[in-house]
PDB file of N, CA and C in Angstrom:
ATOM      1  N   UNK A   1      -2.490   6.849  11.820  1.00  0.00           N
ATOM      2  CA  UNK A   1      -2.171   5.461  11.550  1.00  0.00           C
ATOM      3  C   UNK A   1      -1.432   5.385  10.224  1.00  0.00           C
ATOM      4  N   UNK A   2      -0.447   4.641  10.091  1.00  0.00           N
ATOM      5  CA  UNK A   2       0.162   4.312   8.663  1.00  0.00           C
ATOM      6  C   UNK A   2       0.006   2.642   8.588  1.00  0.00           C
ATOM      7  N   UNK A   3      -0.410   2.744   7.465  1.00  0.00           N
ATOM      8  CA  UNK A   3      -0.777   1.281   6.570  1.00  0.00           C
ATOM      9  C   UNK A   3      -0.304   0.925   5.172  1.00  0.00           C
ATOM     10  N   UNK A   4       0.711   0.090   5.079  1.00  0.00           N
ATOM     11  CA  UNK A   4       1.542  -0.920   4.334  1.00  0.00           C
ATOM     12  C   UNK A   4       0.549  -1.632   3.760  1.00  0.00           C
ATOM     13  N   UNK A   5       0.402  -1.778   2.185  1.00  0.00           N
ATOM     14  CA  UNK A   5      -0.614  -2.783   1.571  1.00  0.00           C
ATOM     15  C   UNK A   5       0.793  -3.111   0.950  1.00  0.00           C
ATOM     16  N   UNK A   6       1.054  -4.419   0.971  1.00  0.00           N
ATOM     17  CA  UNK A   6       1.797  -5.016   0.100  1.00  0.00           C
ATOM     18  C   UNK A   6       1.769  -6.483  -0.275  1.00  0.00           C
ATOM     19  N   UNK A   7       2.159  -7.080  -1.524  1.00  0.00           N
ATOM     20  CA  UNK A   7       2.356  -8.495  -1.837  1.00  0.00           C
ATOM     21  C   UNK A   7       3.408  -9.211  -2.556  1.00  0.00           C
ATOM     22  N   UNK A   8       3.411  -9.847  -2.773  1.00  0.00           N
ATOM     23  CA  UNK A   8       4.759 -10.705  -2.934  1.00  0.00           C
ATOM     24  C   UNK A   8       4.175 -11.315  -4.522  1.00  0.00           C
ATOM     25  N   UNK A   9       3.108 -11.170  -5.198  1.00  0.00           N
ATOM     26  CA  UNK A   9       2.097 -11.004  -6.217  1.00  0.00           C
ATOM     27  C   UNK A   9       1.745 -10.322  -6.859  1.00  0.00           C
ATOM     28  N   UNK A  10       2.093 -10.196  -8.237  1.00  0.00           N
ATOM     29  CA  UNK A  10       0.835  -8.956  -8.226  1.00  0.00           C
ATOM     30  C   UNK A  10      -0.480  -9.559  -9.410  1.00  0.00           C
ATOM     31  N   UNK A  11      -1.550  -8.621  -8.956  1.00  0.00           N
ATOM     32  CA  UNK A  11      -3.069  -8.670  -9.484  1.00  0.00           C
ATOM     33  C   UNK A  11      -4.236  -9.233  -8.552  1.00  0.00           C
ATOM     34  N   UNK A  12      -3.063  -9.381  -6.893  1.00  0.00           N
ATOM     35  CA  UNK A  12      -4.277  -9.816  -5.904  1.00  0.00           C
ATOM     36  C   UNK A  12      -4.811  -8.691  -5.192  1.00  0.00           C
ATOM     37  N   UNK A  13      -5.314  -7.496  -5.593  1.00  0.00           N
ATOM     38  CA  UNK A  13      -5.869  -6.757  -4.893  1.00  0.00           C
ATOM     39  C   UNK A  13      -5.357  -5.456  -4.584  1.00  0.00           C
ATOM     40  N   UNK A  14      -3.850  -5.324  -4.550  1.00  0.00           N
ATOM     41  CA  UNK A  14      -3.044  -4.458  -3.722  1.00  0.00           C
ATOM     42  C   UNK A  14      -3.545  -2.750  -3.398  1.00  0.00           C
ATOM     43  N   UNK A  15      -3.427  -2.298  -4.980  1.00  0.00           N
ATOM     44  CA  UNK A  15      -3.853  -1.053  -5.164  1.00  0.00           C
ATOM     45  C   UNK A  15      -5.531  -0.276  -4.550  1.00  0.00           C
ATOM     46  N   UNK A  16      -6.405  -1.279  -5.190  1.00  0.00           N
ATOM     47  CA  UNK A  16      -7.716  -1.925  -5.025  1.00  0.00           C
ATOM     48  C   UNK A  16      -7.968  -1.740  -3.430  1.00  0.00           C
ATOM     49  N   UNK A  17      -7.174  -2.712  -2.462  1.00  0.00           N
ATOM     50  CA  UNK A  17      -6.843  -2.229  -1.184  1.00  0.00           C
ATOM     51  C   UNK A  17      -6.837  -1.368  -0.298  1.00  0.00           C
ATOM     52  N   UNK A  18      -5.913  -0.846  -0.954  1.00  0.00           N
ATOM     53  CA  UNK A  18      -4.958   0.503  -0.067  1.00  0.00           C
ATOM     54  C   UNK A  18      -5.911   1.805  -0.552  1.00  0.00           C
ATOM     55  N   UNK A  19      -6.548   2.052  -1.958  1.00  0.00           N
ATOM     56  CA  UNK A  19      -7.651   2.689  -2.193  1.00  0.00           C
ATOM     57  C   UNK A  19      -8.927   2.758  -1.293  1.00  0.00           C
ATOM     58  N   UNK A  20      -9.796   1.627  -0.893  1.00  0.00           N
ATOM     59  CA  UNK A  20     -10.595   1.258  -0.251  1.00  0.00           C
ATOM     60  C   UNK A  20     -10.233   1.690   1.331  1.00  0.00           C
ATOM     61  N   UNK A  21      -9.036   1.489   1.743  1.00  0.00           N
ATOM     62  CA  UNK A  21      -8.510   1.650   3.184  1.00  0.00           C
ATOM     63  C   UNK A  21      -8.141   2.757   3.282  1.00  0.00           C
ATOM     64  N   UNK A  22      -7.942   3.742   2.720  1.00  0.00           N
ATOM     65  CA  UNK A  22      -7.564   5.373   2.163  1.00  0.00           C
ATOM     66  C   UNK A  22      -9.021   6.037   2.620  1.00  0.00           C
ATOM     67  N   UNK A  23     -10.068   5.272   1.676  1.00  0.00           N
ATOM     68  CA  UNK A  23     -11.259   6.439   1.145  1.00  0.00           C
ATOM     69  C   UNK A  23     -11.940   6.255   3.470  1.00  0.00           C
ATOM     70  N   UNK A  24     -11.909   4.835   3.421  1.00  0.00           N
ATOM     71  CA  UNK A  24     -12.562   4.585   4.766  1.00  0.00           C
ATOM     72  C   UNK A  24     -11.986   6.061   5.890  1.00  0.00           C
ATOM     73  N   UNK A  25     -10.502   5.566   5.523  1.00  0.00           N
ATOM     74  CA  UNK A  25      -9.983   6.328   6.937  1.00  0.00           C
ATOM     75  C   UNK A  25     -10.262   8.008   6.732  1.00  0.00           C
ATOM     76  N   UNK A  26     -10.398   8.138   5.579  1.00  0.00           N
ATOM     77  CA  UNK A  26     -10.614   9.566   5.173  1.00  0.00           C
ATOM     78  C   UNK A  26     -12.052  10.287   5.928  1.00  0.00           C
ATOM     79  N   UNK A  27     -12.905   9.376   6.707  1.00  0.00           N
ATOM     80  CA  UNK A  27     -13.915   9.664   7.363  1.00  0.00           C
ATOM     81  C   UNK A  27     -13.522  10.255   8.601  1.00  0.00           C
ATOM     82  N   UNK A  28     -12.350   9.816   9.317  1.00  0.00           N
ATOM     83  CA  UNK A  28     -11.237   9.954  10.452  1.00  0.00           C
ATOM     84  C   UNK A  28     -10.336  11.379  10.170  1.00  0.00           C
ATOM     85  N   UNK A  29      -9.979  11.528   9.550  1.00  0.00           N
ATOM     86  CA  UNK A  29      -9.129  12.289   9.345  1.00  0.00           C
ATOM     87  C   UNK A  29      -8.566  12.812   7.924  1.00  0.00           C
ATOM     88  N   UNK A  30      -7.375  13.509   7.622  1.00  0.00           N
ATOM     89  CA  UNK A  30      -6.917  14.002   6.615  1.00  0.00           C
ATOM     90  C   UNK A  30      -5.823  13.041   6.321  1.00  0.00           C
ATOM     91  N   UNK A  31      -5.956  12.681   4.793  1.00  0.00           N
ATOM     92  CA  UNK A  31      -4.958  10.533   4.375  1.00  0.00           C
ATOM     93  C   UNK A  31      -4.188  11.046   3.339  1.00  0.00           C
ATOM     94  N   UNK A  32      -3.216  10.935   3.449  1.00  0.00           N
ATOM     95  CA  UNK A  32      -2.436  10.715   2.504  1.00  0.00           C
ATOM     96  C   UNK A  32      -2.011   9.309   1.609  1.00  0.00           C
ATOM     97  N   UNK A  33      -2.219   8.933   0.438  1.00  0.00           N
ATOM     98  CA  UNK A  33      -2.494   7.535   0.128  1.00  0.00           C
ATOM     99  C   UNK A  33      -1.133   7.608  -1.177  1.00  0.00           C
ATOM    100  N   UNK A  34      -0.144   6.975  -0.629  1.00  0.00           N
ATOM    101  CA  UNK A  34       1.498   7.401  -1.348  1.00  0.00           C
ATOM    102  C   UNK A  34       1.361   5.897  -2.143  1.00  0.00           C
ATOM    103  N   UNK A  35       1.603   6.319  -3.656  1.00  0.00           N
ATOM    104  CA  UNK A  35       1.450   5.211  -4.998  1.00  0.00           C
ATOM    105  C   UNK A  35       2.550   4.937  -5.226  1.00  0.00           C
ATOM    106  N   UNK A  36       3.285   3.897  -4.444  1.00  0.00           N
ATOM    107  CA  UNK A  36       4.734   3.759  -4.984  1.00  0.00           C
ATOM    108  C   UNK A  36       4.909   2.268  -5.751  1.00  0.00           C
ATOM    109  N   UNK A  37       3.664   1.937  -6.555  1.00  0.00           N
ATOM    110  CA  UNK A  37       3.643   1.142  -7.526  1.00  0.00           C
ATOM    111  C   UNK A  37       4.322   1.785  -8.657  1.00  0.00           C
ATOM    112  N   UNK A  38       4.800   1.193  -9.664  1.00  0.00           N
ATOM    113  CA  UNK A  38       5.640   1.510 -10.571  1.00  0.00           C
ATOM    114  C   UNK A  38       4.247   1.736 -11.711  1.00  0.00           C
ATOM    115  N   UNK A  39       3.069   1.067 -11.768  1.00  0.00           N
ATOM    116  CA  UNK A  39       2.024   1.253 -12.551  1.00  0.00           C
ATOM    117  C   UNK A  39       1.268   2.636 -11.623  1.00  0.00           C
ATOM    118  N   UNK A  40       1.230   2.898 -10.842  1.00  0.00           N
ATOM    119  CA  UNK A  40       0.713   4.119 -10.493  1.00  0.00           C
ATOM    120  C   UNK A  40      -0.932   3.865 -10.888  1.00  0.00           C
ATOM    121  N   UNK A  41      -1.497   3.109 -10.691  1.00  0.00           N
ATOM    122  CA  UNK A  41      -2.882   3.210 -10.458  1.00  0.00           C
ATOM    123  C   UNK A  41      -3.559   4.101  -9.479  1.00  0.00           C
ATOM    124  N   UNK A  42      -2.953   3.986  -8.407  1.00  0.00           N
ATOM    125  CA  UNK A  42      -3.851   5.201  -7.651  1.00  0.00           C
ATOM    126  C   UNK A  42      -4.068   6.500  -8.085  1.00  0.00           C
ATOM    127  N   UNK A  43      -2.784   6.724  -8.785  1.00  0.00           N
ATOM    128  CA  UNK A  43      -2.682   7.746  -9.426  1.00  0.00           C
ATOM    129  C   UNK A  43      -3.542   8.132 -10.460  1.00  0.00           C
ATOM    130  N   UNK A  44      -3.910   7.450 -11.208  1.00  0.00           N
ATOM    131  CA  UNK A  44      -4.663   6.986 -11.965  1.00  0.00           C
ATOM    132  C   UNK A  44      -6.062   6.896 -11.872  1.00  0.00           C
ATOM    133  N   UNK A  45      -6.578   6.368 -11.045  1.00  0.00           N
ATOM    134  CA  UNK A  45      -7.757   6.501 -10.141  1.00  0.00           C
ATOM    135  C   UNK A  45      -8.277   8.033  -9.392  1.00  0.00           C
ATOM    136  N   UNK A  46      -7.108   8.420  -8.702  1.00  0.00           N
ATOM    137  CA  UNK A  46      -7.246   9.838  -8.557  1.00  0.00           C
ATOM    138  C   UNK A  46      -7.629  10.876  -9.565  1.00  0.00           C
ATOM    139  N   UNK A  47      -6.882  10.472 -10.745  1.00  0.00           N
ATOM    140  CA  UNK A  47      -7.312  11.567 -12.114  1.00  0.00           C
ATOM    141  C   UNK A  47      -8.404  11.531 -12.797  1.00  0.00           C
ATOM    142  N   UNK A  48      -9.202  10.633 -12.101  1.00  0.00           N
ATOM    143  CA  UNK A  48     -10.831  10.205 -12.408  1.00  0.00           C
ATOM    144  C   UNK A  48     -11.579  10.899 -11.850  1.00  0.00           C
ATOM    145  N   UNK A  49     -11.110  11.893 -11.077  1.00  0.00           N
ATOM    146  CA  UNK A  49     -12.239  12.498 -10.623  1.00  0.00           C
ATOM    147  C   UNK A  49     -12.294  13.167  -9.180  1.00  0.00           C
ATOM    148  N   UNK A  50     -12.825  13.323  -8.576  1.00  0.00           N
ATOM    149  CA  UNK A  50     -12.229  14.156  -6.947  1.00  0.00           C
ATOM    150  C   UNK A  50     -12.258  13.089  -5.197  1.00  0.00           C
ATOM    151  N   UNK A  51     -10.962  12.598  -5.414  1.00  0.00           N
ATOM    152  CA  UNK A  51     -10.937  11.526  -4.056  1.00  0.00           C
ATOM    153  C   UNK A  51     -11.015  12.187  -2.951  1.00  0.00           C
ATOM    154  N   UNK A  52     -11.602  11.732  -1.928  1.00  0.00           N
ATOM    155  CA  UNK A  52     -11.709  12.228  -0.598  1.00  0.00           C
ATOM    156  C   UNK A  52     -10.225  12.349   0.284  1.00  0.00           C
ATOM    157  N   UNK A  53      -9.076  11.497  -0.656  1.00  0.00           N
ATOM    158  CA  UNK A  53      -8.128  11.890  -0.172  1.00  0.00           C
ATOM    159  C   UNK A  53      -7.032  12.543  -1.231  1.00  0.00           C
ATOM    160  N   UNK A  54      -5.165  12.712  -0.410  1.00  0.00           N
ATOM    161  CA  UNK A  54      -4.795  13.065  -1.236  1.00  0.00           C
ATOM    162  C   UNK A  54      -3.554  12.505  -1.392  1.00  0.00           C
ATOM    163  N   UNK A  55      -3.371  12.144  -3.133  1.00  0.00           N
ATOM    164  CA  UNK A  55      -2.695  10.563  -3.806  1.00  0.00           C
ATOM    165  C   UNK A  55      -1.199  11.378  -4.250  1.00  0.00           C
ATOM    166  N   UNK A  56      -0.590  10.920  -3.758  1.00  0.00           N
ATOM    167  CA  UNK A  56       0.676  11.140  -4.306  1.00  0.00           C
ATOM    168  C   UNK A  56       1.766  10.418  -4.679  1.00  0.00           C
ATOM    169  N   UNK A  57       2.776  10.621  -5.543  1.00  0.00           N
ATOM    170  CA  UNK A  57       3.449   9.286  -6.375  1.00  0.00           C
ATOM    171  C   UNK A  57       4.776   9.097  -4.940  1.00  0.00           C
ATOM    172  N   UNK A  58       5.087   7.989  -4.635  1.00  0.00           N
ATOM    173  CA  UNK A  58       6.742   7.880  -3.657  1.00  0.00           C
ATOM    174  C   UNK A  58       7.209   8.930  -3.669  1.00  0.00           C
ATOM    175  N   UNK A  59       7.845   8.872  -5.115  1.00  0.00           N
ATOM    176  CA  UNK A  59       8.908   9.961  -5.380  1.00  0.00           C
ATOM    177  C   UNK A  59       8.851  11.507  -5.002  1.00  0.00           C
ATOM    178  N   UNK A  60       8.022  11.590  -4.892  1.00  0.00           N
ATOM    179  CA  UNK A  60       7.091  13.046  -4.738  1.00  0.00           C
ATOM    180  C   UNK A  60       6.979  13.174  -2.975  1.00  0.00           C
ATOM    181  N   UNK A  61       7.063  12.599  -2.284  1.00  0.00           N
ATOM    182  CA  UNK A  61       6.822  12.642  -0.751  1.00  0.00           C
ATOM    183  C   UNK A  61       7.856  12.797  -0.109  1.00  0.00           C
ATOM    184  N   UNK A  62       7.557  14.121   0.650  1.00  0.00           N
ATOM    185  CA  UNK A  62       8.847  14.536   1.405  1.00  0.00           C
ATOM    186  C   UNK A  62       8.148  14.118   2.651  1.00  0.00           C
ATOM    187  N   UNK A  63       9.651  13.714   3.627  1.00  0.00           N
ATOM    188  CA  UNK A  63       9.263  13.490   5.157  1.00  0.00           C
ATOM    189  C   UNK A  63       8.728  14.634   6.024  1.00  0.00           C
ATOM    190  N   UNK A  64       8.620  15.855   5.375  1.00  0.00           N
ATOM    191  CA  UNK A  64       7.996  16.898   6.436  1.00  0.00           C
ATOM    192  C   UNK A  64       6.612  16.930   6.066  1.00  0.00           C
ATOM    193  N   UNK A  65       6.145  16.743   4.361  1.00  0.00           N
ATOM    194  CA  UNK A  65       5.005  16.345   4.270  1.00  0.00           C
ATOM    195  C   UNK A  65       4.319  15.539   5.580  1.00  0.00           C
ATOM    196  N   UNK A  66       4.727  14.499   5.552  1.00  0.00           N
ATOM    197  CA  UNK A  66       3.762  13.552   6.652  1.00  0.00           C
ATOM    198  C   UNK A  66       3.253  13.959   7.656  1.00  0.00           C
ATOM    199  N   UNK A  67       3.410  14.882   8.097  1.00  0.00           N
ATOM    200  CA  UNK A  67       2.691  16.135   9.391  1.00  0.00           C
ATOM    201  C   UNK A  67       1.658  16.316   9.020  1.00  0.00           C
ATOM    202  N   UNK A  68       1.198  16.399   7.804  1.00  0.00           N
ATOM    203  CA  UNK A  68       0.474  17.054   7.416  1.00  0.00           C
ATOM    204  C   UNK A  68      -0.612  16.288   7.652  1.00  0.00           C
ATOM    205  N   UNK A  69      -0.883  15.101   7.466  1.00  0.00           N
ATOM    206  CA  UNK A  69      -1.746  14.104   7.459  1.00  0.00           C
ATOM    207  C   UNK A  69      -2.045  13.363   8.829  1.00  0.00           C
ATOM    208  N   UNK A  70      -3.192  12.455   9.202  1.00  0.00           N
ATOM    209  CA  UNK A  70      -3.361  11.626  10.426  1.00  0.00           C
ATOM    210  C   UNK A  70      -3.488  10.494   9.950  1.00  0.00           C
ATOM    211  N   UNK A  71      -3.493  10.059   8.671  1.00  0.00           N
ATOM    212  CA  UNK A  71      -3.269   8.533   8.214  1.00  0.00           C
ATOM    213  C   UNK A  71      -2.593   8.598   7.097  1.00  0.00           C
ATOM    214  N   UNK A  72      -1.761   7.732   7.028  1.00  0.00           N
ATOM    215  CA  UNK A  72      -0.976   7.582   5.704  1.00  0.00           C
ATOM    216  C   UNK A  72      -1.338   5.458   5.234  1.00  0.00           C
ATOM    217  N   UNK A  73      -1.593   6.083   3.799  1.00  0.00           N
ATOM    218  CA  UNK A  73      -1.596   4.365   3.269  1.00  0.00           C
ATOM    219  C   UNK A  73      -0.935   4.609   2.410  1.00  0.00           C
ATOM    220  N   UNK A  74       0.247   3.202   2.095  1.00  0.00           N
ATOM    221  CA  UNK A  74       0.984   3.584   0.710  1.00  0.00           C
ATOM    222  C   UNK A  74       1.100   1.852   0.447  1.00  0.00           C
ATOM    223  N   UNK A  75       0.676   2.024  -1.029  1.00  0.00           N
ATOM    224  CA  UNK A  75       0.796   1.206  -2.016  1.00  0.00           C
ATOM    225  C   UNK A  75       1.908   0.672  -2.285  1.00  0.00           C
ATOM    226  N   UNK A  76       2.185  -0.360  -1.807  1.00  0.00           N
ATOM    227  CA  UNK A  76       3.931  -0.344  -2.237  1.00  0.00           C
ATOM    228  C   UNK A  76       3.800  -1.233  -3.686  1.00  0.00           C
ATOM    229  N   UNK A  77       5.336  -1.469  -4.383  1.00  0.00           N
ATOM    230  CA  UNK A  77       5.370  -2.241  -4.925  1.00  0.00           C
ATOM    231  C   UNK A  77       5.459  -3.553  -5.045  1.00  0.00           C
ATOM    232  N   UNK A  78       5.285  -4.394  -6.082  1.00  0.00           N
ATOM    233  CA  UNK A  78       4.996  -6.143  -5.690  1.00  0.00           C
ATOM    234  C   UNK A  78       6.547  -6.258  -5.368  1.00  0.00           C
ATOM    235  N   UNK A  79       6.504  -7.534  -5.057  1.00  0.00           N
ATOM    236  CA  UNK A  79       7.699  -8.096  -4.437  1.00  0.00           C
ATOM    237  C   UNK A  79       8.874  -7.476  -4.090  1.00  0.00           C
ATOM    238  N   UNK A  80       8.175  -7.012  -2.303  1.00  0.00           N
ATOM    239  CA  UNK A  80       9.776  -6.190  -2.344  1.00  0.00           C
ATOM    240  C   UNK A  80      10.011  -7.490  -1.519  1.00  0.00           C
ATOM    241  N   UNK A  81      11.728  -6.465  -1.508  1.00  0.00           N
ATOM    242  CA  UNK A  81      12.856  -7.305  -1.061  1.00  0.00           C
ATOM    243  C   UNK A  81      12.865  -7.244   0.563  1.00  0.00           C
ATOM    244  N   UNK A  82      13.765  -8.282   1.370  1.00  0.00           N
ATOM    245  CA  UNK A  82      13.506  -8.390   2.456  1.00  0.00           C
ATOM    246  C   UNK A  82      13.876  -7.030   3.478  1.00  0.00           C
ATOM    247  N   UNK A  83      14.989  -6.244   2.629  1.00  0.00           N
ATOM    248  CA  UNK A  83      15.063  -5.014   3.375  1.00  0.00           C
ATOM    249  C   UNK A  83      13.846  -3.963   3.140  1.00  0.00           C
ATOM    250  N   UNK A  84      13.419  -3.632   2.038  1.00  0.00           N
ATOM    251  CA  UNK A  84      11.746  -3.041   2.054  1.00  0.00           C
ATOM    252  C   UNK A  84      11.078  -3.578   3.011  1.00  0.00           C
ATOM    253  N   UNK A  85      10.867  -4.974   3.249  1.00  0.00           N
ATOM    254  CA  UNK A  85       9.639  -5.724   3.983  1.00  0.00           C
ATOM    255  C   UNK A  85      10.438  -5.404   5.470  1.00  0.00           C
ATOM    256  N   UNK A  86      11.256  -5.317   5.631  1.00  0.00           N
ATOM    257  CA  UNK A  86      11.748  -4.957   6.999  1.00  0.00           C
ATOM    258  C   UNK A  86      12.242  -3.541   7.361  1.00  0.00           C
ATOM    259  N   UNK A  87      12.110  -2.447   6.462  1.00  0.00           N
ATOM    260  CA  UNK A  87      11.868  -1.048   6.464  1.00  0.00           C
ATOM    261  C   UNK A  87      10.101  -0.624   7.044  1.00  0.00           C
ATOM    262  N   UNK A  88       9.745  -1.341   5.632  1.00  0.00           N
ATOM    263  CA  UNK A  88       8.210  -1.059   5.920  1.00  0.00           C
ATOM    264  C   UNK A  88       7.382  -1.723   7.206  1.00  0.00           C
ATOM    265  N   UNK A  89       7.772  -2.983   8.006  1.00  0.00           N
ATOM    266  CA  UNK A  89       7.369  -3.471   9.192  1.00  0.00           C
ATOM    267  C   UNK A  89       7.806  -2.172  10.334  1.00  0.00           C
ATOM    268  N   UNK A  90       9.006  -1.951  10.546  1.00  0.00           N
ATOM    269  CA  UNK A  90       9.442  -0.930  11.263  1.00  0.00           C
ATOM    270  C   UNK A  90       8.813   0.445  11.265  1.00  0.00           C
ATOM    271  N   UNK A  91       8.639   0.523   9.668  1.00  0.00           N
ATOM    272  CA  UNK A  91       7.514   2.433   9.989  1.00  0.00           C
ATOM    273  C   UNK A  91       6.408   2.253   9.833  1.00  0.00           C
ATOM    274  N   UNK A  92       5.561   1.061   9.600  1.00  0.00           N
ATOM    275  CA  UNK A  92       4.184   1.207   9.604  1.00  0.00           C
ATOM    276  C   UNK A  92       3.576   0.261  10.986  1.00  0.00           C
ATOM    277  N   UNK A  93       2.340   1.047  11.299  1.00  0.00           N
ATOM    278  CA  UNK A  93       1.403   0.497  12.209  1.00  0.00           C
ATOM    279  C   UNK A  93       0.912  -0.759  11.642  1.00  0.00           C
ATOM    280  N   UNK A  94       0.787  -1.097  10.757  1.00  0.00           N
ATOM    281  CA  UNK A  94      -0.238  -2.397  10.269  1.00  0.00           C
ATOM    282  C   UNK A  94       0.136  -2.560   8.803  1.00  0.00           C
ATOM    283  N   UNK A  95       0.321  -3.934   8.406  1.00  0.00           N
ATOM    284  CA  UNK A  95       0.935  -4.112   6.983  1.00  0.00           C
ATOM    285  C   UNK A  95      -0.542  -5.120   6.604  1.00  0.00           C
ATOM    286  N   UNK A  96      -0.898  -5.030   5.714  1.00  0.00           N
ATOM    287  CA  UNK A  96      -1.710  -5.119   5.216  1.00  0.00           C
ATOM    288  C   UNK A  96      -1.547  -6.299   3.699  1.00  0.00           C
ATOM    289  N   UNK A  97      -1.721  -7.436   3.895  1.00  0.00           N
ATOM    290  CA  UNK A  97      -1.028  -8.051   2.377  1.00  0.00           C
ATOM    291  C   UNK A  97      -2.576  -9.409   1.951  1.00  0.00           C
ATOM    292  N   UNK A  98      -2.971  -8.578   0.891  1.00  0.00           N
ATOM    293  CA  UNK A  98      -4.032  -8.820   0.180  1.00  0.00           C
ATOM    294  C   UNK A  98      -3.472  -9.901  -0.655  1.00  0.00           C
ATOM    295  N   UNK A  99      -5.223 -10.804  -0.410  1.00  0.00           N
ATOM    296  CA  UNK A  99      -4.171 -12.390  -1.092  1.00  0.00           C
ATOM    297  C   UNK A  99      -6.091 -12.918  -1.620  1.00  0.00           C
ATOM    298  N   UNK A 100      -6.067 -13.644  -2.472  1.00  0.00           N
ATOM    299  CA  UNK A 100      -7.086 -14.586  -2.962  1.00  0.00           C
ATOM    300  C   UNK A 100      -6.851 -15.206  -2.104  1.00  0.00           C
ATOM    301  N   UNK A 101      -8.412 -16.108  -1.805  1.00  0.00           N
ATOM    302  CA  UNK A 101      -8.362 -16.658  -0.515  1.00  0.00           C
ATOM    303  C   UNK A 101      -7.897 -18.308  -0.588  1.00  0.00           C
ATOM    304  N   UNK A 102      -6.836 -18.700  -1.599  1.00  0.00           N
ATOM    305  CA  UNK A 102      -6.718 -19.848  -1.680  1.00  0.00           C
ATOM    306  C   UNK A 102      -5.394 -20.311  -0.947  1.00  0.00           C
ATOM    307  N   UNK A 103      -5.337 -21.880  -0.509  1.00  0.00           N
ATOM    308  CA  UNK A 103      -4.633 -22.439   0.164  1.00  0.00           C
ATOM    309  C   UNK A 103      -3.303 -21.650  -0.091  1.00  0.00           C
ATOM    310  N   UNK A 104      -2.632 -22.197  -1.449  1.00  0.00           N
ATOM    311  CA  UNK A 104      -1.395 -21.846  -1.952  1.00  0.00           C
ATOM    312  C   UNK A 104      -1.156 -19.982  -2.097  1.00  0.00           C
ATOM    313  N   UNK A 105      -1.832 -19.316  -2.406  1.00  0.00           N
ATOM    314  CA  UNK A 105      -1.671 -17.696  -2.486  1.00  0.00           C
ATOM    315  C   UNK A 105      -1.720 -17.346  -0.548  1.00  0.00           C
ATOM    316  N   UNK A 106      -2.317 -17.659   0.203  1.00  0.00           N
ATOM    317  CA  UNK A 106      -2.264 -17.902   1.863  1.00  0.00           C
ATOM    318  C   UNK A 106      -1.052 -18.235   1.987  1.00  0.00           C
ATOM    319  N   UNK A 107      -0.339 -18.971   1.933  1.00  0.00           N
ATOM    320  CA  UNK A 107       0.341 -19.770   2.430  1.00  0.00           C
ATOM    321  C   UNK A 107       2.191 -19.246   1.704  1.00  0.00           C
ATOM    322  N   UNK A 108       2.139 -18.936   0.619  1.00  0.00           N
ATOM    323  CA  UNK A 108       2.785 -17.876   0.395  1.00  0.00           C
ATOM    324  C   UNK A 108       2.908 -16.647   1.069  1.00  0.00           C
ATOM    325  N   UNK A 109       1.734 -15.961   1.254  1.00  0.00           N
ATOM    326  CA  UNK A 109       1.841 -14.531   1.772  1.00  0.00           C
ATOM    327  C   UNK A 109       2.121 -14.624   3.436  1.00  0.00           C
ATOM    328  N   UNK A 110       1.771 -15.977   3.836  1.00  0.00           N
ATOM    329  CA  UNK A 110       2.280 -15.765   5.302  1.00  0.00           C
ATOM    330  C   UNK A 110       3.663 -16.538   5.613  1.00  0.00           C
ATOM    331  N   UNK A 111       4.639 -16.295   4.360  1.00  0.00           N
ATOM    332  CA  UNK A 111       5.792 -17.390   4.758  1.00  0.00           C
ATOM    333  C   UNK A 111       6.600 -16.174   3.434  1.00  0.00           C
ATOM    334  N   UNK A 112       6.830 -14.880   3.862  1.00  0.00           N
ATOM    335  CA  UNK A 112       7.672 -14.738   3.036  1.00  0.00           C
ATOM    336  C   UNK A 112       9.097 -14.968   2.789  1.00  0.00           C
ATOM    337  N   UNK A 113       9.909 -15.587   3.917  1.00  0.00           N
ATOM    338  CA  UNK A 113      11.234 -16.446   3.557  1.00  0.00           C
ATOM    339  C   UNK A 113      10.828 -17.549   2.406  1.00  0.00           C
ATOM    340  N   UNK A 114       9.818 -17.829   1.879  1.00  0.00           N
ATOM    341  CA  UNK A 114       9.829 -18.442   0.939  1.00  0.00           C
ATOM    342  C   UNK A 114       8.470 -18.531  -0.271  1.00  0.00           C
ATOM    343  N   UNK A 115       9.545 -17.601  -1.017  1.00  0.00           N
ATOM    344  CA  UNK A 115       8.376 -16.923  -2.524  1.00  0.00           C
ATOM    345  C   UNK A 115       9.005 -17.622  -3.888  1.00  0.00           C
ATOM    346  N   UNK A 116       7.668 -17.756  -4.668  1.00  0.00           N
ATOM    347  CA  UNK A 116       8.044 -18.362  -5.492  1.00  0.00           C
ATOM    348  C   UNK A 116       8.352 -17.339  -7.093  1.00  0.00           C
ATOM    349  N   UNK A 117       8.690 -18.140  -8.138  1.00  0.00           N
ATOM    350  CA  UNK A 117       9.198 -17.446  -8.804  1.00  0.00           C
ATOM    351  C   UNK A 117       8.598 -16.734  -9.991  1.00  0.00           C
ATOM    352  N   UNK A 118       6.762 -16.920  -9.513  1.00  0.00           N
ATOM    353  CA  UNK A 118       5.828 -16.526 -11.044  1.00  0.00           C
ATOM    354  C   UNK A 118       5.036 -15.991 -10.303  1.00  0.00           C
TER     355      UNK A 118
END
């Protein structure tokens, strides 16, 4: 399975996320969990100590890598653009976009033709 955590926000969860949805699937199989946040927290998180999976930065991931693995989660960065959001719909099984559960942060994340500017 590959899983897209992404938001149009950032500090609602994202990394936090895709961590949590990493360690789960890691019960399933062998995960690759790709940090292509520009803050690299997973990364970060990983150097804490020994994750059940294994964290690697974007830049660093080759496409023959991905064989290697039976789940991939990758962290993307906040607000991508509509060609990212329509790259990443196309190669992932399930996009994943972590939101506080309020009217206005909802209602944003399910209308991304229209994001605001803070």
């Amino acid at each position: 399975m590959r899983l897209c955590v992404f938001a149009f926000k950032g500090g609602v969860g994202k990394t936090t996320s895709a961590i949590h949805l990493a360690t789960f699937l890691s019960a399933r199989g062998r995960v690759l969990l790709i940090d292509g946040d520009p803050n690299h927290s997973a990364l970060s998180w990983a150097a804490e100590g020994t994750p059940p999976v294994t964290v690697e930065a974007l830049e660093r991931v080759s496409a023959g890598q991905l064989s290697n693995f039976d789940h991939i989660v990758i962290d993307t960065p906040a607000r991508p653009s509509e060609q990212e959001l329509s790259d990443l719909s196309r190669g992932c099984d399930l996009l994943v976009v972590p939101c506080p559960p309020t009217p206005s942060h909802c209602e944003r994340s399910s209308s991304p033709g229209r994001r605001s500017s803070g």
